[in-house]
PDB file of N, CA and C in Angstrom:
ATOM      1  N   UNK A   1       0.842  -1.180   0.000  1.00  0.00           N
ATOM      2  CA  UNK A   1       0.000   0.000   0.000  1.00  0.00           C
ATOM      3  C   UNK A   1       0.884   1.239   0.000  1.00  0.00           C
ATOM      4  N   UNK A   2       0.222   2.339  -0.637  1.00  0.00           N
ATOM      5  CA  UNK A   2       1.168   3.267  -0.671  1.00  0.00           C
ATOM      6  C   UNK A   2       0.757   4.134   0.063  1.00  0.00           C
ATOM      7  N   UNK A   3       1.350   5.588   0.178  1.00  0.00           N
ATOM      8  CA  UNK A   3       1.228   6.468   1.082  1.00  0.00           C
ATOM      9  C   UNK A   3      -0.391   6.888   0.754  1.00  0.00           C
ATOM     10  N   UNK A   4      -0.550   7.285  -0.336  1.00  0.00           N
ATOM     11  CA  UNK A   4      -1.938   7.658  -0.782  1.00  0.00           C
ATOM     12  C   UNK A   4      -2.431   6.913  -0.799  1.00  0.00           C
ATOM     13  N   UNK A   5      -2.661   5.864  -0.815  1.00  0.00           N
ATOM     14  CA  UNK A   5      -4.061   4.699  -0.500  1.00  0.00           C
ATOM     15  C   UNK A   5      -4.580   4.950   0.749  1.00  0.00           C
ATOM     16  N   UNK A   6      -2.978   4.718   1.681  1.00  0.00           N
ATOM     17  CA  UNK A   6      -3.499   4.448   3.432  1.00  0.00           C
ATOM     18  C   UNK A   6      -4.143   6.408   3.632  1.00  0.00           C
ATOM     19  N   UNK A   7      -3.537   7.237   3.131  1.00  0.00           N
ATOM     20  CA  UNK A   7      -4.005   8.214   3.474  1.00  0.00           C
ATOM     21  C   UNK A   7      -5.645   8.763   3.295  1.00  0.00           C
ATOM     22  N   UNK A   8      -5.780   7.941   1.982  1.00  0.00           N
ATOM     23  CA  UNK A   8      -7.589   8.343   1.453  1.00  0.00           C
ATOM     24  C   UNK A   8      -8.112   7.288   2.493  1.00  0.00           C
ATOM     25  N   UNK A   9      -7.632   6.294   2.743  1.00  0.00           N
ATOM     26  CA  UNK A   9      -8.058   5.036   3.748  1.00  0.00           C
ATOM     27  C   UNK A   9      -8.408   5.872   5.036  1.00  0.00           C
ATOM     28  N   UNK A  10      -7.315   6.417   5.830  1.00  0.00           N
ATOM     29  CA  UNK A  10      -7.719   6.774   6.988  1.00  0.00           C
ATOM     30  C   UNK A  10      -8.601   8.350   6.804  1.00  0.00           C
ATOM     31  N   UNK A  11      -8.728   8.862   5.780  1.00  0.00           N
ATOM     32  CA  UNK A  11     -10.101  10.452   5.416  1.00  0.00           C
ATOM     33  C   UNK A  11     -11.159   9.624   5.486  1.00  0.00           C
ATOM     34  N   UNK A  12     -11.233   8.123   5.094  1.00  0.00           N
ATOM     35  CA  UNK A  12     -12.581   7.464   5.036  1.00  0.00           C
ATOM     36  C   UNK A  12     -13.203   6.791   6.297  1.00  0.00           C
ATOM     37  N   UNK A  13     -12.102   6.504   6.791  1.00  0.00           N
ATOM     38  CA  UNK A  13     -12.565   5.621   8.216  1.00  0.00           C
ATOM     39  C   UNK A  13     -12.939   7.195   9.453  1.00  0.00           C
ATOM     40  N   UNK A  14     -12.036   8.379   8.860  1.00  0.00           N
ATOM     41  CA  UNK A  14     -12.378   9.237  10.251  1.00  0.00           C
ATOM     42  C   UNK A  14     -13.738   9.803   9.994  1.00  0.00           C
ATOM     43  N   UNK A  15     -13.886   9.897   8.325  1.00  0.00           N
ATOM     44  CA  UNK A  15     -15.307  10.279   7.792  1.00  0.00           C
ATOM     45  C   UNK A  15     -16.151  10.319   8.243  1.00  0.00           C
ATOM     46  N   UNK A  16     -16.355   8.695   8.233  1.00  0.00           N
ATOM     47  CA  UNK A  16     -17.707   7.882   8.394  1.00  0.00           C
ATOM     48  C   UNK A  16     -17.733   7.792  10.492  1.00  0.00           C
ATOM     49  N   UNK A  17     -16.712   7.705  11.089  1.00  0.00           N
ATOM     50  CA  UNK A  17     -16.872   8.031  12.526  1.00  0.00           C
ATOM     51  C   UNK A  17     -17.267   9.731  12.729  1.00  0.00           C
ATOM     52  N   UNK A  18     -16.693  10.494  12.173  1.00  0.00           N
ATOM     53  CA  UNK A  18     -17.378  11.773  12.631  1.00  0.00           C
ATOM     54  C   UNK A  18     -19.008  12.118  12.394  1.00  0.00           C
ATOM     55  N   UNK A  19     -19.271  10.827  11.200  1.00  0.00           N
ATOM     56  CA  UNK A  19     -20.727  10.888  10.155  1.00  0.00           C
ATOM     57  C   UNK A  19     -21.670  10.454  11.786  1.00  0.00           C
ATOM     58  N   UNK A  20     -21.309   9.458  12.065  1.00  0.00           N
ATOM     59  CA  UNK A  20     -21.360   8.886  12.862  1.00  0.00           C
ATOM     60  C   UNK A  20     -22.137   9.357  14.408  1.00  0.00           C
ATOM     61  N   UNK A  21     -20.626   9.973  14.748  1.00  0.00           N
ATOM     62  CA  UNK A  21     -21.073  10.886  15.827  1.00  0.00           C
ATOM     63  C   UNK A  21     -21.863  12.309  15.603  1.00  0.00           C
ATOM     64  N   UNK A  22     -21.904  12.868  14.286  1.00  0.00           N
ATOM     65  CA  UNK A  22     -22.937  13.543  14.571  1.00  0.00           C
ATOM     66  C   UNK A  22     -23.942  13.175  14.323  1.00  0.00           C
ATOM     67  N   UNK A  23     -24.287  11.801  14.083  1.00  0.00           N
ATOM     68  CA  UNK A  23     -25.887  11.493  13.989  1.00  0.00           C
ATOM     69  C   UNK A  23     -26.262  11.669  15.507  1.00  0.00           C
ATOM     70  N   UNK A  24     -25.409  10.737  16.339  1.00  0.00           N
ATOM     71  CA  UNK A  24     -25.864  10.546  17.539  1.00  0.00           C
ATOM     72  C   UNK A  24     -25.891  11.239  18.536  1.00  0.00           C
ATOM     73  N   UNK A  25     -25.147  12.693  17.801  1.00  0.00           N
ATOM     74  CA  UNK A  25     -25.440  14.090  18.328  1.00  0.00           C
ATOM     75  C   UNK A  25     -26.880  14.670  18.261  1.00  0.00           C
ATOM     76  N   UNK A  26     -27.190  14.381  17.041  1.00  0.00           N
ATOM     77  CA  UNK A  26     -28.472  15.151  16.342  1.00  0.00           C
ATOM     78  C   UNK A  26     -29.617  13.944  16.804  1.00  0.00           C
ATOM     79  N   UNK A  27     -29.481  12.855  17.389  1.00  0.00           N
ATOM     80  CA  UNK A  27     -30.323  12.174  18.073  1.00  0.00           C
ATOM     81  C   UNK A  27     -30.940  12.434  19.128  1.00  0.00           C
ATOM     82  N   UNK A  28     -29.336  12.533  19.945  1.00  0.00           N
ATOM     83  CA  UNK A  28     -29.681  13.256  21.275  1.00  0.00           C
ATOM     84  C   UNK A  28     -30.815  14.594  21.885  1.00  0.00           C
ATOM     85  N   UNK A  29     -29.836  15.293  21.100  1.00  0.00           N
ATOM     86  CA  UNK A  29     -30.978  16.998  20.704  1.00  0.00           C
ATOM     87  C   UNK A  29     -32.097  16.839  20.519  1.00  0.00           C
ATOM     88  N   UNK A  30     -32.462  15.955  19.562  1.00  0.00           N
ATOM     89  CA  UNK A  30     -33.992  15.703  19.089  1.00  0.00           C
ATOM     90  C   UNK A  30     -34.838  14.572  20.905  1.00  0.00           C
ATOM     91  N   UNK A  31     -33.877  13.919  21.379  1.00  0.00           N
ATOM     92  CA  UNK A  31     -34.583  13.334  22.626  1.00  0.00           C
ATOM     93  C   UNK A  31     -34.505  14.061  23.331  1.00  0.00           C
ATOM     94  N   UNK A  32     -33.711  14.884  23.632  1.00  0.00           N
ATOM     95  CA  UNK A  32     -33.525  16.328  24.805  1.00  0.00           C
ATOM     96  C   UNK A  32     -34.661  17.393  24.398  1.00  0.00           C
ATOM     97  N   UNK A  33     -34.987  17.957  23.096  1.00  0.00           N
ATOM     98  CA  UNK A  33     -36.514  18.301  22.630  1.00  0.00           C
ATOM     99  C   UNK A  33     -37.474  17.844  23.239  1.00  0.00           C
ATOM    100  N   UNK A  34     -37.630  16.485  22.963  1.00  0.00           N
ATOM    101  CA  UNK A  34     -39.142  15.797  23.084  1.00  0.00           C
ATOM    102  C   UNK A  34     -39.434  15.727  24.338  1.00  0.00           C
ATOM    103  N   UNK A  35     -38.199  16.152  25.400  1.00  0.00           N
ATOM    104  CA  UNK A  35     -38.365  15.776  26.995  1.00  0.00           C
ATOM    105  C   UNK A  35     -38.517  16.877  27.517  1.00  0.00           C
ATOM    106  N   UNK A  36     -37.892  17.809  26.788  1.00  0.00           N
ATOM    107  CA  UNK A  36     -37.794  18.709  27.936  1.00  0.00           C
ATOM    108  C   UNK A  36     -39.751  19.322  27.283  1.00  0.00           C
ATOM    109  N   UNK A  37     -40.429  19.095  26.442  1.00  0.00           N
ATOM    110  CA  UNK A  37     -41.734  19.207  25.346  1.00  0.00           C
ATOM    111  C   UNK A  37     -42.839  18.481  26.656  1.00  0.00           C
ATOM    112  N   UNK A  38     -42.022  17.073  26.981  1.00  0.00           N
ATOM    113  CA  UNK A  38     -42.968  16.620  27.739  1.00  0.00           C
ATOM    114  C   UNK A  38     -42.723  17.174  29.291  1.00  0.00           C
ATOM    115  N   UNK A  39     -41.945  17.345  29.297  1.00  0.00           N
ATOM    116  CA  UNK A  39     -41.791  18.373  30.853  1.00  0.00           C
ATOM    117  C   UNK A  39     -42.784  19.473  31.216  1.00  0.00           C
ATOM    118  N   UNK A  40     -42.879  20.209  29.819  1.00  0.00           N
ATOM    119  CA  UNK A  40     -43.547  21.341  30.105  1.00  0.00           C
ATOM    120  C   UNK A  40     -44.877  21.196  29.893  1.00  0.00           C
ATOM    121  N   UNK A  41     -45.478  20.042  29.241  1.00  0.00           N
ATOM    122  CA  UNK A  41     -47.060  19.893  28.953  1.00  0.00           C
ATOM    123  C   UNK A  41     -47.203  19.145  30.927  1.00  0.00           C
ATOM    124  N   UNK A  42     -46.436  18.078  31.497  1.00  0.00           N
ATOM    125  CA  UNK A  42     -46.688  18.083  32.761  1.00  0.00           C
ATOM    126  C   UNK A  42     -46.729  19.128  33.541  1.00  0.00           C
ATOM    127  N   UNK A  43     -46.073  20.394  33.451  1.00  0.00           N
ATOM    128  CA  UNK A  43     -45.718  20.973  34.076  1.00  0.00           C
ATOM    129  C   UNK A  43     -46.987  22.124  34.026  1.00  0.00           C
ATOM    130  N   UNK A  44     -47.362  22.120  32.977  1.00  0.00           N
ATOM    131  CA  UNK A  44     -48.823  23.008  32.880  1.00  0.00           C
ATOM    132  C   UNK A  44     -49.971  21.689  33.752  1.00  0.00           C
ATOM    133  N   UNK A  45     -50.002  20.538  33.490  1.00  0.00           N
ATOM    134  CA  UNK A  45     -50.948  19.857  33.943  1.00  0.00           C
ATOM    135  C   UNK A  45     -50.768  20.247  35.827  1.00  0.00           C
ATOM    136  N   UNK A  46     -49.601  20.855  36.089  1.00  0.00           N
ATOM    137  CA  UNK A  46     -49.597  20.413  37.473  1.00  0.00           C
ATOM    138  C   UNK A  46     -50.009  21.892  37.917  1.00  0.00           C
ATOM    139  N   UNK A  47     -49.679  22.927  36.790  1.00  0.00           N
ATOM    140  CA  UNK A  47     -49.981  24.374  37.481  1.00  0.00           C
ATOM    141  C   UNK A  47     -51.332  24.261  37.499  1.00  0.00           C
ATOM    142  N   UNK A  48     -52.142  23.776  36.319  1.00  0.00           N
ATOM    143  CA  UNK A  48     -53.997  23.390  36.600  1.00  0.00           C
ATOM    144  C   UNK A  48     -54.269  22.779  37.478  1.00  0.00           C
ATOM    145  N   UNK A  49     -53.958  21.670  38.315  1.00  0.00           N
ATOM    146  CA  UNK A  49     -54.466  21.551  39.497  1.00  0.00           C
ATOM    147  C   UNK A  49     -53.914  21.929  40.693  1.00  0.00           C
ATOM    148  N   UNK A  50     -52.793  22.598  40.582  1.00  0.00           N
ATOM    149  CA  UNK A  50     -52.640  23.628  41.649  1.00  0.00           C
ATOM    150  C   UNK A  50     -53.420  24.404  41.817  1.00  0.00           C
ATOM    151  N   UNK A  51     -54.032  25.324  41.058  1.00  0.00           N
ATOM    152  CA  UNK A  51     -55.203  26.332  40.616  1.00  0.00           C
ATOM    153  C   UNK A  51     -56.346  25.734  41.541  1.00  0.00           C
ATOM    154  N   UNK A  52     -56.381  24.655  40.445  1.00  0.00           N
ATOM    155  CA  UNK A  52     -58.282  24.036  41.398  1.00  0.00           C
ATOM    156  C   UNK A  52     -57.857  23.870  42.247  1.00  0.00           C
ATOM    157  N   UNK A  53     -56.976  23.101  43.582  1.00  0.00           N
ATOM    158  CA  UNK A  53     -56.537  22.816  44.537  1.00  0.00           C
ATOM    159  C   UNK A  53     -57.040  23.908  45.631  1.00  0.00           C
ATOM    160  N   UNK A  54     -56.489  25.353  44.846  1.00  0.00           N
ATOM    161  CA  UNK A  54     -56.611  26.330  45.704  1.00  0.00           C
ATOM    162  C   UNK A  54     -57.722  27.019  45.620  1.00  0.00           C
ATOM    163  N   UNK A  55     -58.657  26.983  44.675  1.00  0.00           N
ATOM    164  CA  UNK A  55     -60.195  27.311  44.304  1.00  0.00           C
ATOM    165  C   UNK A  55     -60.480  26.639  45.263  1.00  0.00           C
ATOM    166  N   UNK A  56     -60.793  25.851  45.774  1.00  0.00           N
ATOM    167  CA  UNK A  56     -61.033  24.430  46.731  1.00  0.00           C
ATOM    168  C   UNK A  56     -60.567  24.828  48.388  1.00  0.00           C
ATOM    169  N   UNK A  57     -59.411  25.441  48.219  1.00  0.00           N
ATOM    170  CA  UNK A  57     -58.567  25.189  49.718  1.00  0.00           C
ATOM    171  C   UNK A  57     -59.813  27.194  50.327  1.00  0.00           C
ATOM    172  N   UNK A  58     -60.278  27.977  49.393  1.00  0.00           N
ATOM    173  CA  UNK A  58     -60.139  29.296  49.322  1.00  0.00           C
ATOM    174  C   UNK A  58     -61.774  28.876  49.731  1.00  0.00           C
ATOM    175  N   UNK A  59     -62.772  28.056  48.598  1.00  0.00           N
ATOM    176  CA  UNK A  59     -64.048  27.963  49.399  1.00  0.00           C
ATOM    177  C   UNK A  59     -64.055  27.064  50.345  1.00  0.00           C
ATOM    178  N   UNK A  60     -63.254  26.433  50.943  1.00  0.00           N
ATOM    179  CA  UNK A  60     -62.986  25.665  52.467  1.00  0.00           C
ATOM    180  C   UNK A  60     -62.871  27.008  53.590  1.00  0.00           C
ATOM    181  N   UNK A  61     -61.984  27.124  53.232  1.00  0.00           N
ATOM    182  CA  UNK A  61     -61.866  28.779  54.283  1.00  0.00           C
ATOM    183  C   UNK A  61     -63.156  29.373  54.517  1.00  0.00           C
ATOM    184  N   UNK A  62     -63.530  29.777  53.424  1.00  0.00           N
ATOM    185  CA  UNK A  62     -64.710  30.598  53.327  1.00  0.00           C
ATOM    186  C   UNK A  62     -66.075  30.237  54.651  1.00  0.00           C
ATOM    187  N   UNK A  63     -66.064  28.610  54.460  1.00  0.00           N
ATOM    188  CA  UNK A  63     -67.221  27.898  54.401  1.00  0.00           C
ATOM    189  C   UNK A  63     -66.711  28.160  55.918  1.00  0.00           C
ATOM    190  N   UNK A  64     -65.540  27.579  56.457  1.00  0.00           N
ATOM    191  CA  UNK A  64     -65.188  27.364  57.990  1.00  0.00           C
ATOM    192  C   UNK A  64     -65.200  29.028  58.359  1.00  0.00           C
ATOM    193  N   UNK A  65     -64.580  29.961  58.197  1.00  0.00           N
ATOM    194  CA  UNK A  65     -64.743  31.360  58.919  1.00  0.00           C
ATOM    195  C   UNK A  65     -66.017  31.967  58.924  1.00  0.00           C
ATOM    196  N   UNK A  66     -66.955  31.543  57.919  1.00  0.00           N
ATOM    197  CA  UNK A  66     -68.239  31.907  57.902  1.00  0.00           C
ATOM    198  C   UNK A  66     -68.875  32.028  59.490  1.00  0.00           C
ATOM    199  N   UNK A  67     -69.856  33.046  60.303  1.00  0.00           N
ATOM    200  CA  UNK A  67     -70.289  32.687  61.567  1.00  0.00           C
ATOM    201  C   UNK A  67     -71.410  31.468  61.624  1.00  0.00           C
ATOM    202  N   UNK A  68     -72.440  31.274  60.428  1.00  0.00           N
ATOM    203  CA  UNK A  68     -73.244  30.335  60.711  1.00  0.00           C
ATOM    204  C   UNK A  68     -72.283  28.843  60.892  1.00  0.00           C
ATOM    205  N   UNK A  69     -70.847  28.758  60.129  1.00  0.00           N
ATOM    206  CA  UNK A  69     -70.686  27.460  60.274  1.00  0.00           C
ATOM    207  C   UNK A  69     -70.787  27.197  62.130  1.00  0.00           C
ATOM    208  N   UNK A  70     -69.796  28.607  62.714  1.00  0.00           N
ATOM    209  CA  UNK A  70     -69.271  27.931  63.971  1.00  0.00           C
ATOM    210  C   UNK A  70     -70.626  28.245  64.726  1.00  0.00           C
ATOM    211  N   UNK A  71     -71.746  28.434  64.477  1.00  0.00           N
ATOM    212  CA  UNK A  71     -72.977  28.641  65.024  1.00  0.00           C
ATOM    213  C   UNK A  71     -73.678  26.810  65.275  1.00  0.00           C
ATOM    214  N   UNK A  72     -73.405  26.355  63.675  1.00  0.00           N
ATOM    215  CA  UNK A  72     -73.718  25.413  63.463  1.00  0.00           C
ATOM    216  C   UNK A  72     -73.154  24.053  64.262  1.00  0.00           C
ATOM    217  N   UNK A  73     -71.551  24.194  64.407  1.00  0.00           N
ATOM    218  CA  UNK A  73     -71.108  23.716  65.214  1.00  0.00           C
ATOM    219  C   UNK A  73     -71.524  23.415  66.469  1.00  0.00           C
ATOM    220  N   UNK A  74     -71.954  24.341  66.916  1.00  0.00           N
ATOM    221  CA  UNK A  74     -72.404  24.714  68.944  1.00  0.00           C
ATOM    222  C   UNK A  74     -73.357  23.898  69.102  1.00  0.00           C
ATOM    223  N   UNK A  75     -73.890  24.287  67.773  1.00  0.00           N
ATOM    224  CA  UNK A  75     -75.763  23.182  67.894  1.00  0.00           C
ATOM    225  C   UNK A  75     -75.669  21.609  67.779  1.00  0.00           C
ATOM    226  N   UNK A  76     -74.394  21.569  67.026  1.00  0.00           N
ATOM    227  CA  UNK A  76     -74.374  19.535  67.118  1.00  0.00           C
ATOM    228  C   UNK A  76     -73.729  19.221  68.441  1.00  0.00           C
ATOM    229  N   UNK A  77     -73.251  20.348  68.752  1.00  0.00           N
ATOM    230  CA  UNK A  77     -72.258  19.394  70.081  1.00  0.00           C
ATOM    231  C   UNK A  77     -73.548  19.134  71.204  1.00  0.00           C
ATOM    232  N   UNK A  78     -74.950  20.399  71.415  1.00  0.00           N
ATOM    233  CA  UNK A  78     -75.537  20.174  71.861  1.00  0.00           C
ATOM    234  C   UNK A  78     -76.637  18.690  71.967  1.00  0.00           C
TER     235      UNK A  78
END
């Protein structure tokens, strides 16, 4: 083999490894997309029931500081 054979030899072998690694670059990126995609659709699902949670926690309050509740109270213990 001569100098120029092995030399186009090794442009071809580093080629196809750099071809290589940037697929599995451009793989990555595209799974780091789709996650961080599904992160944020959970991440809205969790701010919506935080919301209702506290719609909920706000007419609880309401219902307990109200005077008829603790009126109501006095009368069952009776």
């Amino acid at each position: 083999m001569n100098s120029t054979t092995m030399v186009v030899l090794i442009v071809c072998v580093v080629s196809v490894v750099l071809y290589k690694m940037f697929n599995k670059h451009l793989e990555f990126k595209a799974k780091k997309i789709e996650h961080n995609n599904n992160a944020d659709h959970k991440t809205d699902e969790l701010i919506k029931e935080i919301q209702a949670l506290s719609k909920r926690i706000q007419v609880l309050e309401s219902i307990v500081t109200e005077e008829g509740y603790q009126v109501q109270k006095d009368i069952n213990k009776l």
